[in-house]
Protein backbone atom coordinates (compact mmCIF):
# COMPACT_ATOMS: atom_id res chain seq x y z
CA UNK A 1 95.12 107.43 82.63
CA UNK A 2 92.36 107.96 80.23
CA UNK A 3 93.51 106.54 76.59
CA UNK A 4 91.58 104.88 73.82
CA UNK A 5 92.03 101.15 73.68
CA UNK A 6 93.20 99.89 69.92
CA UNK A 7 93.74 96.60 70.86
CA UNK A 8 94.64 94.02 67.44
CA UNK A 9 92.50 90.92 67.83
CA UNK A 10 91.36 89.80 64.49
CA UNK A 11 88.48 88.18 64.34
CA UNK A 12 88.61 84.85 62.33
CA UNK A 13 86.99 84.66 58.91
CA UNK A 14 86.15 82.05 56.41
CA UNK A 15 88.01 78.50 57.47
CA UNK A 16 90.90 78.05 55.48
CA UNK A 17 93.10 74.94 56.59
CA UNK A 18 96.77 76.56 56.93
CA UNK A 19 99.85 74.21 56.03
CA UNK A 20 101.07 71.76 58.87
CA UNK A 21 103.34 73.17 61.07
CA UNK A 22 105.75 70.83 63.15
CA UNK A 23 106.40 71.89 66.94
CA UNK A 24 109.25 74.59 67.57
CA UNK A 25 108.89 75.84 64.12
CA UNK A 26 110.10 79.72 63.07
CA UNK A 27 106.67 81.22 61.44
CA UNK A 28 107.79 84.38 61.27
CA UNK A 29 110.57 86.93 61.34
CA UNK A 30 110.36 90.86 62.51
CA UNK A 31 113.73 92.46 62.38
CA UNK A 32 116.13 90.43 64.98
CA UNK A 33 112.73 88.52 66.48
CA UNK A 34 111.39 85.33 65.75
CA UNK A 35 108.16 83.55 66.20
CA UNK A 36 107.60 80.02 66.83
CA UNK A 37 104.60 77.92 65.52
CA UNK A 38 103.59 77.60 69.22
CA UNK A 39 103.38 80.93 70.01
CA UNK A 40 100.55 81.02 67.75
CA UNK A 41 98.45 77.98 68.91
CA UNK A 42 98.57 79.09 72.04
CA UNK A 43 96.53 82.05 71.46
CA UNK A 44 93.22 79.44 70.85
CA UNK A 45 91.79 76.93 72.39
CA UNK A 46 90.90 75.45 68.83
CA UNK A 47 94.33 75.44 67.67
CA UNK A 48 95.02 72.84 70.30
CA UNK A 49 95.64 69.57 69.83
CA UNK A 50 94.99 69.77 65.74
CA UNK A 51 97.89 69.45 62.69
CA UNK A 52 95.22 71.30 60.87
CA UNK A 53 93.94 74.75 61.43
CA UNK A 54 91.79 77.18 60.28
CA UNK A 55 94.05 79.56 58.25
CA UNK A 56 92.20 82.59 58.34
CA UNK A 57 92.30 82.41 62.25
CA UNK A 58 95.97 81.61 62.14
CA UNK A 59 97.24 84.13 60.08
CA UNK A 60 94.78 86.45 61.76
CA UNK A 61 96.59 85.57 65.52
CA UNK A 62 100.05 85.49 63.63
CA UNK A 63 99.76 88.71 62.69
CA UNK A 64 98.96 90.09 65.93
CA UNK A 65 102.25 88.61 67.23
CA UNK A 66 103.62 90.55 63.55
CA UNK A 67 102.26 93.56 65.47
CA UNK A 68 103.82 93.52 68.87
CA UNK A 69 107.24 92.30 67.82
CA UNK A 70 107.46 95.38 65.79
CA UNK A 71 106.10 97.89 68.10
CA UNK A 72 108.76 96.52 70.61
CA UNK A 73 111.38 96.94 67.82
CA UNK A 74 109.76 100.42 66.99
CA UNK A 75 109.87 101.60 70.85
CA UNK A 76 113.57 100.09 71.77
CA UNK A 77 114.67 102.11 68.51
CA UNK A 78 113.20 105.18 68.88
CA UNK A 79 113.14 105.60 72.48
CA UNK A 80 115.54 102.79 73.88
CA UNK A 81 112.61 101.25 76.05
CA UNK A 82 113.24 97.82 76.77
CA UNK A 83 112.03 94.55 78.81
CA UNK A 84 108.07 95.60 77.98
CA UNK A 85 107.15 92.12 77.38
CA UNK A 86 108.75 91.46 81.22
CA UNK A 87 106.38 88.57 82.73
CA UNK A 88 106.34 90.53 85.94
CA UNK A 89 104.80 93.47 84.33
CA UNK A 90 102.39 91.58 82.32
CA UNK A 91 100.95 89.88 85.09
CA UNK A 92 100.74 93.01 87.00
CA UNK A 93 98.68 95.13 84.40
CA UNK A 94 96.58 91.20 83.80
CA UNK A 95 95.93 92.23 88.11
CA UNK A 96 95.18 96.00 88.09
CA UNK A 97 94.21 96.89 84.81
CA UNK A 98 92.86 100.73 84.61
CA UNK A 99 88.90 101.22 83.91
CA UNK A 100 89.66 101.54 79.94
CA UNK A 101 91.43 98.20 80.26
CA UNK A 102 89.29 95.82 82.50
CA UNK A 103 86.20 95.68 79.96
CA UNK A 104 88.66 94.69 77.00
CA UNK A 105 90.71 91.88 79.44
CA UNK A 106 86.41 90.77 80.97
CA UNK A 107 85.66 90.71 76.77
CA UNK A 108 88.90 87.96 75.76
CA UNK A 109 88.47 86.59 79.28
CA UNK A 110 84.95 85.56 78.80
CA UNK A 111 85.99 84.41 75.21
CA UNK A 112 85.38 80.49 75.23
CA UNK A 113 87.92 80.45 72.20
CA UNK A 114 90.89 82.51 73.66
CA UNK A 115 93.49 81.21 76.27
CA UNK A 116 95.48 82.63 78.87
CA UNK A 117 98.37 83.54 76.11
CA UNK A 118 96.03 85.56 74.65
CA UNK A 119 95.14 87.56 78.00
CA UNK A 120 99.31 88.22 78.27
CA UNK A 121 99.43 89.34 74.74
CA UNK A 122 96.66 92.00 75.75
CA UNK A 123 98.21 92.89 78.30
CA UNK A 124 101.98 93.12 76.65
CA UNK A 125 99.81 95.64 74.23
CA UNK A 126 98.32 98.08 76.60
CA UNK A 127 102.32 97.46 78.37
CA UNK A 128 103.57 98.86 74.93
CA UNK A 129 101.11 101.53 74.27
CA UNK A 130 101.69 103.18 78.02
CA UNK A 131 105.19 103.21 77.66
CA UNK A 132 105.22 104.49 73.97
CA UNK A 133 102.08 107.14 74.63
CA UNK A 134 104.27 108.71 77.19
CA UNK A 135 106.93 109.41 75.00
CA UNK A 136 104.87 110.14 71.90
CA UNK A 137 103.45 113.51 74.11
CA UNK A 138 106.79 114.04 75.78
CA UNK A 139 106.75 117.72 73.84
CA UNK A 140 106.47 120.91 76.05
CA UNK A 141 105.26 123.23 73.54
CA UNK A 142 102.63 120.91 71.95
CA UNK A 143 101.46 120.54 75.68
CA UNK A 144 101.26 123.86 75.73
CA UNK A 145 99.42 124.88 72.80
CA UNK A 146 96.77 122.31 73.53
CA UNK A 147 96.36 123.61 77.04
CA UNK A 148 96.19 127.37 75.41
CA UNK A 149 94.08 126.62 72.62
CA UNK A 150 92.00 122.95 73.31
CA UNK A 151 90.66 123.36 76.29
CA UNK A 152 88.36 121.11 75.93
CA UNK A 153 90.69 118.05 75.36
CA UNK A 154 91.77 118.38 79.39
CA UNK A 155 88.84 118.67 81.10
CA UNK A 156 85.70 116.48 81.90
CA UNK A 157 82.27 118.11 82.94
CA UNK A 158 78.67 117.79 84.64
CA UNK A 159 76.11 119.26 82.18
CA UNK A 160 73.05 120.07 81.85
CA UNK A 161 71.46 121.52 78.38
CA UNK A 162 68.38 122.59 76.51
CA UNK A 163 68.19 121.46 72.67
CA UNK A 164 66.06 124.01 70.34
CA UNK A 165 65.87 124.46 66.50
CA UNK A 166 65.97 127.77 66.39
CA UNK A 167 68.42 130.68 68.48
CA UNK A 168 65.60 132.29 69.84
CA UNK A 169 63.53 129.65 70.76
CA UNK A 170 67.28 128.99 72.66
CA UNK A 171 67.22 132.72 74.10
CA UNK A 172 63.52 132.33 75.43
CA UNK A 173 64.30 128.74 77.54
CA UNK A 174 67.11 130.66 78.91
CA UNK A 175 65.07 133.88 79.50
CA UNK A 176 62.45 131.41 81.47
CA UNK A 177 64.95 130.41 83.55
CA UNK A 178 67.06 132.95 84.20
CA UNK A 179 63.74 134.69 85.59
CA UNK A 180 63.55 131.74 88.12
CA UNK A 181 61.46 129.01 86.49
CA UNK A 182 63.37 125.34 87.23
CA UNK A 183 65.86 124.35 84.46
CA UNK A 184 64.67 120.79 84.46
CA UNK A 185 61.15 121.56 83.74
CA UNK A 186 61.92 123.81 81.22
CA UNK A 187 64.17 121.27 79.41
CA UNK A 188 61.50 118.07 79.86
CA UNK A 189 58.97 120.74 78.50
CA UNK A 190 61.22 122.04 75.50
CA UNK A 191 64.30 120.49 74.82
CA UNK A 192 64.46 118.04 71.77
CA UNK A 193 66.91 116.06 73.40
CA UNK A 194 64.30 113.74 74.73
CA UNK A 195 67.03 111.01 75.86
CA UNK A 196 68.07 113.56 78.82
CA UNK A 197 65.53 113.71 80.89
CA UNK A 198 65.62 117.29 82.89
CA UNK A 199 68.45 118.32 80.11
CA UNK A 200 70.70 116.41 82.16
CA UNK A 201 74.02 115.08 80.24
CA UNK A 202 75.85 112.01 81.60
CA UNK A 203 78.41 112.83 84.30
CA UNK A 204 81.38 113.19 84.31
CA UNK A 205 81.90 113.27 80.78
CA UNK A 206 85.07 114.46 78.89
CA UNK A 207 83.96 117.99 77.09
CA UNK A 208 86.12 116.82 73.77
CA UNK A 209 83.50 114.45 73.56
CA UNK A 210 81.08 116.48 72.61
CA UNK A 211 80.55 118.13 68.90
CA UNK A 212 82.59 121.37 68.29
CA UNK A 213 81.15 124.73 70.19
CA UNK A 214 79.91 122.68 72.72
CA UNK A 215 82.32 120.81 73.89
CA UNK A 216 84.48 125.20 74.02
CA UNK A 217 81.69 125.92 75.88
CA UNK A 218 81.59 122.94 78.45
CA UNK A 219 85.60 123.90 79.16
CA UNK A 220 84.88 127.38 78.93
CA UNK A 221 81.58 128.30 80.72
CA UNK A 222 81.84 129.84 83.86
CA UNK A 223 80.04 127.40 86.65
CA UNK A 224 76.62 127.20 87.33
CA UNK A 225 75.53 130.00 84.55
CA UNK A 226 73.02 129.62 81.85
CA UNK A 227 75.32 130.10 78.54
CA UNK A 228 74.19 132.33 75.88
CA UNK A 229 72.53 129.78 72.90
CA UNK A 230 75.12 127.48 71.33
CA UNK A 231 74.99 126.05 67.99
CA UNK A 232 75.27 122.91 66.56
CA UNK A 233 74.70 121.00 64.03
CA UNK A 234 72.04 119.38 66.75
CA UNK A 235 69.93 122.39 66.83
CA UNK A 236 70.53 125.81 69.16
CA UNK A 237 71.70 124.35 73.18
CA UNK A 238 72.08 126.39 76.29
CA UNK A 239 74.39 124.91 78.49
CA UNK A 240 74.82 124.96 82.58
CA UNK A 241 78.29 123.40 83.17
CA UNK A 242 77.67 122.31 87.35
CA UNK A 243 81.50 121.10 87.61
CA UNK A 244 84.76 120.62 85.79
CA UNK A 245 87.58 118.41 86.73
CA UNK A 246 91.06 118.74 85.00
CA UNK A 247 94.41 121.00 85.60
CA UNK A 248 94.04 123.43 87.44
CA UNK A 249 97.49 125.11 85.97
CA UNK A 250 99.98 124.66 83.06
CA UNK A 251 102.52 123.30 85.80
CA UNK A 252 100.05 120.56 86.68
CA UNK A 253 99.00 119.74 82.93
CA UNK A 254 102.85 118.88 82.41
CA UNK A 255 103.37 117.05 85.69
CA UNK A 256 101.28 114.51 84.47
CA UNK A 257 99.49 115.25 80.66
CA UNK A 258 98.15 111.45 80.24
CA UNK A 259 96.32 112.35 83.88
CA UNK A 260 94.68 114.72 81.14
CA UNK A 261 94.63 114.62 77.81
CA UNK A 262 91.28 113.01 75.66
CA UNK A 263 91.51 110.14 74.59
CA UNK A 264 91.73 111.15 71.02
CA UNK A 265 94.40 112.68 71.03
CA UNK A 266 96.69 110.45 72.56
CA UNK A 267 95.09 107.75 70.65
CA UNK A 268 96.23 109.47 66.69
CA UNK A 269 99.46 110.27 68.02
CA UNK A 270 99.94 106.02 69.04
CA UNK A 271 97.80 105.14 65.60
CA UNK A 272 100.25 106.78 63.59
CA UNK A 273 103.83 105.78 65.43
CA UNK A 274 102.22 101.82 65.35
CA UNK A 275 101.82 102.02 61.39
CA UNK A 276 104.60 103.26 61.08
CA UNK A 277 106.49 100.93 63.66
CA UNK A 278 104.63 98.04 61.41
CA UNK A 279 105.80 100.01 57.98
CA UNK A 280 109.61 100.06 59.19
CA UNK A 281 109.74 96.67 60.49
CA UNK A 282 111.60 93.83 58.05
CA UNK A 283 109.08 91.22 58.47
CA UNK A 284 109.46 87.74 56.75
CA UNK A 285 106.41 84.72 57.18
CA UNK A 286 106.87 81.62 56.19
CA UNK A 287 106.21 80.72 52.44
CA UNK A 288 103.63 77.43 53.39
CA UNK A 289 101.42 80.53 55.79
CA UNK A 290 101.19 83.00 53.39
CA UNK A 291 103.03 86.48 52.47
CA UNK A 292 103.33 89.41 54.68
CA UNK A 293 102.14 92.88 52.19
CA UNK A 294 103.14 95.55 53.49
CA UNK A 295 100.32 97.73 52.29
CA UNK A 296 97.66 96.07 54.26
CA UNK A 297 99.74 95.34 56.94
CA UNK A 298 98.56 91.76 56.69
CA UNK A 299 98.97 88.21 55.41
CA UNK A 300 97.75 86.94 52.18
CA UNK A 301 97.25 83.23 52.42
CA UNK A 302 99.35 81.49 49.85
CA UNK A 303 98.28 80.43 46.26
CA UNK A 304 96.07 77.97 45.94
CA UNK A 305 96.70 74.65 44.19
């Protein structure tokens, strides 16, 4: 499943020491959850061993654990899933994480700073965002109109291209090789896309990744023919589209959409549903850690002096 990662590790700013925090201690509330003072130090290796900490790291990692305790509220409420923080599960996606996945758990992994708590809580996140993606699309008819109307957002191609600032200096590169001259020549010799050499695009890349009009065209173009010139606001591109991978029918978009669907999409659909899992959620912190506010979805430290 191809889905774009939005995974909420703060990074720690200016060192703030946060009040003392005894062992076993509620830090938080979110709705019917609570969350202990340890849960927190055990996200860094820092936080280890130390009555003091810095604050801005603390309240950075405490809000994380904010964020998951309310998407789990969020996704038992409005879809009655349940048991996705199961340890069984977690270790299994820690052991077989899908290609968008294993860079992000390599990046905390090789993170001299973060523990193994903080690997699960990864983990528990992409856990949450599977099981809540798959409902968030669960719609037949806004399936459909994407496979009617965005093709582009299903498939991924093999393309090659010639860049030109002008139409017809477009319509004479394809002229040239159209009348048999190689495409790869022409393109090293014309194109001003001088980082692909032989007009050759990376492969296979999603066609909703390109800019608009191009990215119709790669899901459109019949194989292996020279397009008529394309515009953008690159310059004037024709296109040879050498293969296309996606559904090959309605019926096999909706047997499995996330096989399918960009990345962006999927990904505003779960942006929206987490702020507003995070804007529903009654969340309490303790007074000596700061104040949750609910507009930034965040924790201001509390007053000073």
């Amino acid at each position: 499943m191809r889905l774009s990662t939005r995974i909420l590790l703060l990074a720690a700013a200016a060192a703030v020491v946060a009040a003392s925090c005894s062992n076993g201690s509620i830090v938080a509330t979110v709705d019917d959850a609570t969350i202990e003072h340890e849960s927190v130090i055990a996200l860094r290796t820092s936080f280890e061993d130390t009555s003091d900490f810095d604050g801005e790291a603390y309240r950075g990692d405490l809000t994380n654990l904010i964020y998951l305790e309310a998407q789990k509220s969020a996704a038992e409420r409005d879809y009655g899933l349940t048991g996705l923080d199961d340890p069984d599960a977690i270790a299994a996606k820690i052991a077989s994480p899908n290609a968008d996945e294993a860079p992000v758990f390599e990046s905390v992994g090789s993170n001299p700073e973060r523990t193994d708590a903080t690997v699960e809580a990864v983990a528990e996140q992409f856990i949450i965002r599977d099981a809540v993606a798959a409902e968030l699309i669960d719609d037949v008819d806004f399936l459909t109109d994407i496979y009617a109307n965005q093709p582009e957002m299903l498939v991924e191609v093999c393309a090659r291209h010639i860049l030109t600032a002008t139409p017809e200096e477009a319509a004479d590169a394809k002229a040239r090789v159209e009348a048999g001259e190689d495409f790869a020549a022409v393109a090293d010799e014309v194109s001003l896309d001088t980082f692909s050499p032989g007009g050759e695009l990376p492969c296979p890349q999603a066609a909703g990744d390109y800019v608009p009009d191009f990215s119709t065209s790669a899901a459109t173009a019949p194989l292996g023919v020279i397009t008529d010139p394309v515009a953008s606001e690159f310059g004037w591109h024709v296109i040879v589209i050498d293969e296309r991978f996606g559904p090959e029918s309605l019926d096999e978009f909706l047997a499995d959409p996330l096989a399918y669907l960009h990345p962006g999409i999927v990904g505003e659909l779960w942006i929206q549903w987490v702020d507003e899992a995070i804007k529903a959620a009654d969340i309490s912190v303790r007074s000596q850690i700061g104040t949750w506010a609910p507009t930034s979805h965040g924790i201001l430290p509390p007053p000073s002096g």
